[in-house]
Protein backbone atom coordinates (compact mmCIF):
# COMPACT_ATOMS: atom_id res chain seq x y z
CA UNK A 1 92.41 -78.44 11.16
CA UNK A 2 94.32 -77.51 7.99
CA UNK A 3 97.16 -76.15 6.92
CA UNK A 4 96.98 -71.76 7.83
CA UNK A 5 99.43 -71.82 4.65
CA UNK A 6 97.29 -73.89 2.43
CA UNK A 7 94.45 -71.92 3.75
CA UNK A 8 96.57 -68.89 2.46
CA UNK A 9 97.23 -70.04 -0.90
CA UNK A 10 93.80 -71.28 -1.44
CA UNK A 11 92.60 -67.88 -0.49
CA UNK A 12 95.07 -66.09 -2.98
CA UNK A 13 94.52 -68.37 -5.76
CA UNK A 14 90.50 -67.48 -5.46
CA UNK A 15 90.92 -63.70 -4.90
CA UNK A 16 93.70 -63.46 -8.26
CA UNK A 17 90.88 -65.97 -10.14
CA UNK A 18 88.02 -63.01 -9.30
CA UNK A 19 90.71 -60.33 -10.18
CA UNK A 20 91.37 -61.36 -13.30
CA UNK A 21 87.51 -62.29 -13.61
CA UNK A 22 87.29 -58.30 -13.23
CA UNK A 23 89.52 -57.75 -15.89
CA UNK A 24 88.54 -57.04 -19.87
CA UNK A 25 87.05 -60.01 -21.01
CA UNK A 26 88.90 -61.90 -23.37
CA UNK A 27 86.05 -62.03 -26.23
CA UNK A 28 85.45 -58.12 -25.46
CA UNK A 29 84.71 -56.85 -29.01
CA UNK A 30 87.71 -54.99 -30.53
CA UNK A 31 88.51 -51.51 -30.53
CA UNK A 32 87.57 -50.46 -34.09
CA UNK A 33 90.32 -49.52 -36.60
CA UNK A 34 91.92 -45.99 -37.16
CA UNK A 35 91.14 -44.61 -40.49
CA UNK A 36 91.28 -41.26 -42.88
CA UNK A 37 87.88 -40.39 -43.95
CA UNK A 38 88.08 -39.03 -47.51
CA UNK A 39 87.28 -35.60 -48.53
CA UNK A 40 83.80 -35.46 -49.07
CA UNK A 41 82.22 -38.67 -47.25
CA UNK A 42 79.81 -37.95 -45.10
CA UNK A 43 79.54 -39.34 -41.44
CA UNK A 44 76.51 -40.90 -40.13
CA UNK A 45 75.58 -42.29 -36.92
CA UNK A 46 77.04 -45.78 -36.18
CA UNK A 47 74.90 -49.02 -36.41
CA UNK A 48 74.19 -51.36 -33.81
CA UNK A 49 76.79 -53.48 -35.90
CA UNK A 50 78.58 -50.93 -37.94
CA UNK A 51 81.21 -49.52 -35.89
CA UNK A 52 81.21 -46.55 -38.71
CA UNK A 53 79.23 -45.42 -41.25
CA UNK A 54 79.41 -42.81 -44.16
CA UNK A 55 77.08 -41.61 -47.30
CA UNK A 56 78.23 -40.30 -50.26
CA UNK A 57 76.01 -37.89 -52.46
CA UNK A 58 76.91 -37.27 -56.02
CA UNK A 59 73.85 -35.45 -57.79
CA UNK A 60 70.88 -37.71 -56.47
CA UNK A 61 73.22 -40.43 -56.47
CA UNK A 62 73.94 -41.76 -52.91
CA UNK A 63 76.69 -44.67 -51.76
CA UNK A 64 76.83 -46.06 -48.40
CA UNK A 65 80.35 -47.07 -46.91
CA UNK A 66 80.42 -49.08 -44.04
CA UNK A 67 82.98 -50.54 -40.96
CA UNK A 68 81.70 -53.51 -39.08
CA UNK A 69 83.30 -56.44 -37.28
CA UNK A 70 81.91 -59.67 -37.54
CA UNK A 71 81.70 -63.25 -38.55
CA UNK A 72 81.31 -66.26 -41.25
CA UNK A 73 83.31 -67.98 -44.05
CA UNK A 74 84.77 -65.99 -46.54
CA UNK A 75 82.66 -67.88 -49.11
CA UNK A 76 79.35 -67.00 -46.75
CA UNK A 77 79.88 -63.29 -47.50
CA UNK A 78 80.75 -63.37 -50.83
CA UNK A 79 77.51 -65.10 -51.59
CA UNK A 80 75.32 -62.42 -49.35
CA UNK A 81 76.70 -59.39 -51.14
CA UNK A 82 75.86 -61.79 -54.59
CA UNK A 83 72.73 -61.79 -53.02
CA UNK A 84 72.40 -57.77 -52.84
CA UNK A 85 73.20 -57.56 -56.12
CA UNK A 86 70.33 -59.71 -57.29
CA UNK A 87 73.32 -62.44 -58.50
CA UNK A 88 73.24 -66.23 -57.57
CA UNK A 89 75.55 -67.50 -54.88
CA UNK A 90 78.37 -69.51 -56.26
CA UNK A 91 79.77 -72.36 -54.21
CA UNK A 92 82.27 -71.83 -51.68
CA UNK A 93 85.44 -72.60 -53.19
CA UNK A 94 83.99 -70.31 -56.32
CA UNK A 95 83.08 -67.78 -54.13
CA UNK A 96 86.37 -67.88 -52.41
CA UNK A 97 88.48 -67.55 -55.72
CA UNK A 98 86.92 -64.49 -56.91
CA UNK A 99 88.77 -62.84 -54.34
CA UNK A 100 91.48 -60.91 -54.98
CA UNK A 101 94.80 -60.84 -52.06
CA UNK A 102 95.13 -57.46 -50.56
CA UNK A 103 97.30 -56.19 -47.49
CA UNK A 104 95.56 -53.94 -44.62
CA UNK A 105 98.14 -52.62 -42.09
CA UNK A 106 100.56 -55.24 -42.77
CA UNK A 107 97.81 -57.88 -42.34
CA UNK A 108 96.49 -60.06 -45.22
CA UNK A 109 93.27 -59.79 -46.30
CA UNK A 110 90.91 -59.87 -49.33
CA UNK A 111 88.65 -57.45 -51.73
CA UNK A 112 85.95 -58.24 -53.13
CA UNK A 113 84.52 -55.76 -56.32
CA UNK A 114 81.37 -57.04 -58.18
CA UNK A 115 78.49 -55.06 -59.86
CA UNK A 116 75.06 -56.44 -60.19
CA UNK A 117 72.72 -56.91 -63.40
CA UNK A 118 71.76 -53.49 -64.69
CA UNK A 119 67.98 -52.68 -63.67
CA UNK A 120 65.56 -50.39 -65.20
CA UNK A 121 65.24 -46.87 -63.45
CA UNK A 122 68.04 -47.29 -61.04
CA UNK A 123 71.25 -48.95 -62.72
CA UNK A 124 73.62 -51.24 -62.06
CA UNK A 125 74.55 -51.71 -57.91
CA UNK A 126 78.29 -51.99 -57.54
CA UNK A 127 80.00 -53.40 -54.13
CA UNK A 128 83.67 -52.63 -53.18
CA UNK A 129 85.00 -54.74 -50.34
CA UNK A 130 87.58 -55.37 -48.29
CA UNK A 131 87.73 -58.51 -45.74
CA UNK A 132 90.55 -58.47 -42.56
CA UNK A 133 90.73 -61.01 -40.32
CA UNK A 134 92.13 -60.10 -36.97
CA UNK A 135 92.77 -63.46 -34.70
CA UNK A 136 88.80 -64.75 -34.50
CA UNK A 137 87.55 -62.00 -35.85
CA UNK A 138 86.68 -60.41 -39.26
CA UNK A 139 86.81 -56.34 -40.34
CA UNK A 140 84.99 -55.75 -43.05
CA UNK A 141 85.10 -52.46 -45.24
CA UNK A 142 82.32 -51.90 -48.07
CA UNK A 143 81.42 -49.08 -50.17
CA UNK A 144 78.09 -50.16 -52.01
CA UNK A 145 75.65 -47.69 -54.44
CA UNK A 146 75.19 -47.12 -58.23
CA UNK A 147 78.33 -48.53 -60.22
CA UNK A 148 79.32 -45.40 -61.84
CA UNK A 149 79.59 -43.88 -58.47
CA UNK A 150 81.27 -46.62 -56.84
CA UNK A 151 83.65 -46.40 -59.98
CA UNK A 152 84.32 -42.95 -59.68
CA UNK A 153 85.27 -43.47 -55.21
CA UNK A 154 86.75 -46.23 -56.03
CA UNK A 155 90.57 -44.21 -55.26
CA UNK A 156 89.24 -42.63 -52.02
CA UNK A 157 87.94 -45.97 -51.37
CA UNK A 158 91.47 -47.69 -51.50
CA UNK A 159 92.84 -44.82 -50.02
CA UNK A 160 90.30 -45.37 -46.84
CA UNK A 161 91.58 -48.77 -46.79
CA UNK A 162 94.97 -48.11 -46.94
CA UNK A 163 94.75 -45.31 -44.18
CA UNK A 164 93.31 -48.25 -41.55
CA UNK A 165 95.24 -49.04 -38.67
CA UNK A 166 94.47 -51.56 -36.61
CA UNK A 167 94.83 -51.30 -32.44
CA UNK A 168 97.59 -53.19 -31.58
């Protein structure tokens, strides 16, 4: 017959184990940042990966801003937004120098600001980024549309990014 206080012990040791079990999960997505939207923007329903989402009309001109949490290299992203704007991808440590140091809520981070080859009917396609990592995980921030509209939010763009706070 055992022990009634190892039998104890074992059984508290199991129950805390399921209790904390219970508990948030420890790679639970994060809460999304807190941010200012800009005068203007306007709000659109959240993508299955976005965690917000905005449009900006100027005339028929129309910009897409973005908040989304997720993963890969530094250099990985670089090259898939020089892939949206019709550019080659560079390699990595290429990639990773064109970005330019930038804080977010204290936390360092980098932006990213490229316009693509000018095309016939439509213009040049301008992207405005902002990368965050937070522990395992990456915030990303991107304004993308014509460049001349880009150009022109380019200030409530920064100001966006400087108005994100992060849950502590």
């Amino acid at each position: 017959m055992r022990n009634p206080l190892f039998l104890t012990c074992a059984l508290l040791a199991f129950v805390g184990a399921g209790a904390r079990a219970a508990g948030p999960a420890e790679d639970e997505p994060p809460a999304p940042p807190a941010f200012r939207v800009p005068k203007g923007w306007q709000e659109q329903k959240a993508a299955p990966l976005a965690s917000a989402r905005f449009q900006i009309l100027e005339g028929k001109r129309q910009a897409s801003v973005v908040v989304l949490e997720g993963g890969g290299g530094l250099a990985a992203n670089v090259n898939r937004w020089r892939g949206q704007l019709g550019l080659q991808a560079l390699p990595d440590e290429d990639a990773e120098t064109s970005l330019k140091p930038v804080k977010v809520d204290g936390v360092n981070g980098y932006r990213f600001d490229l316009t693509g080859a000018d095309v016939p009917e439509t213009g040049a396609v301008r992207i405005r980024a902002v990368i965050v990592a937070r522990g395992e995980r990456m915030w990303f921030f991107k304004m993308m549309g014509p460049a001349n509209l880009v150009e022109n939010q380019a200030p409530a763009f920064d100001g966006f990014v400087d108005s994100v706070r992060f849950k502590k």
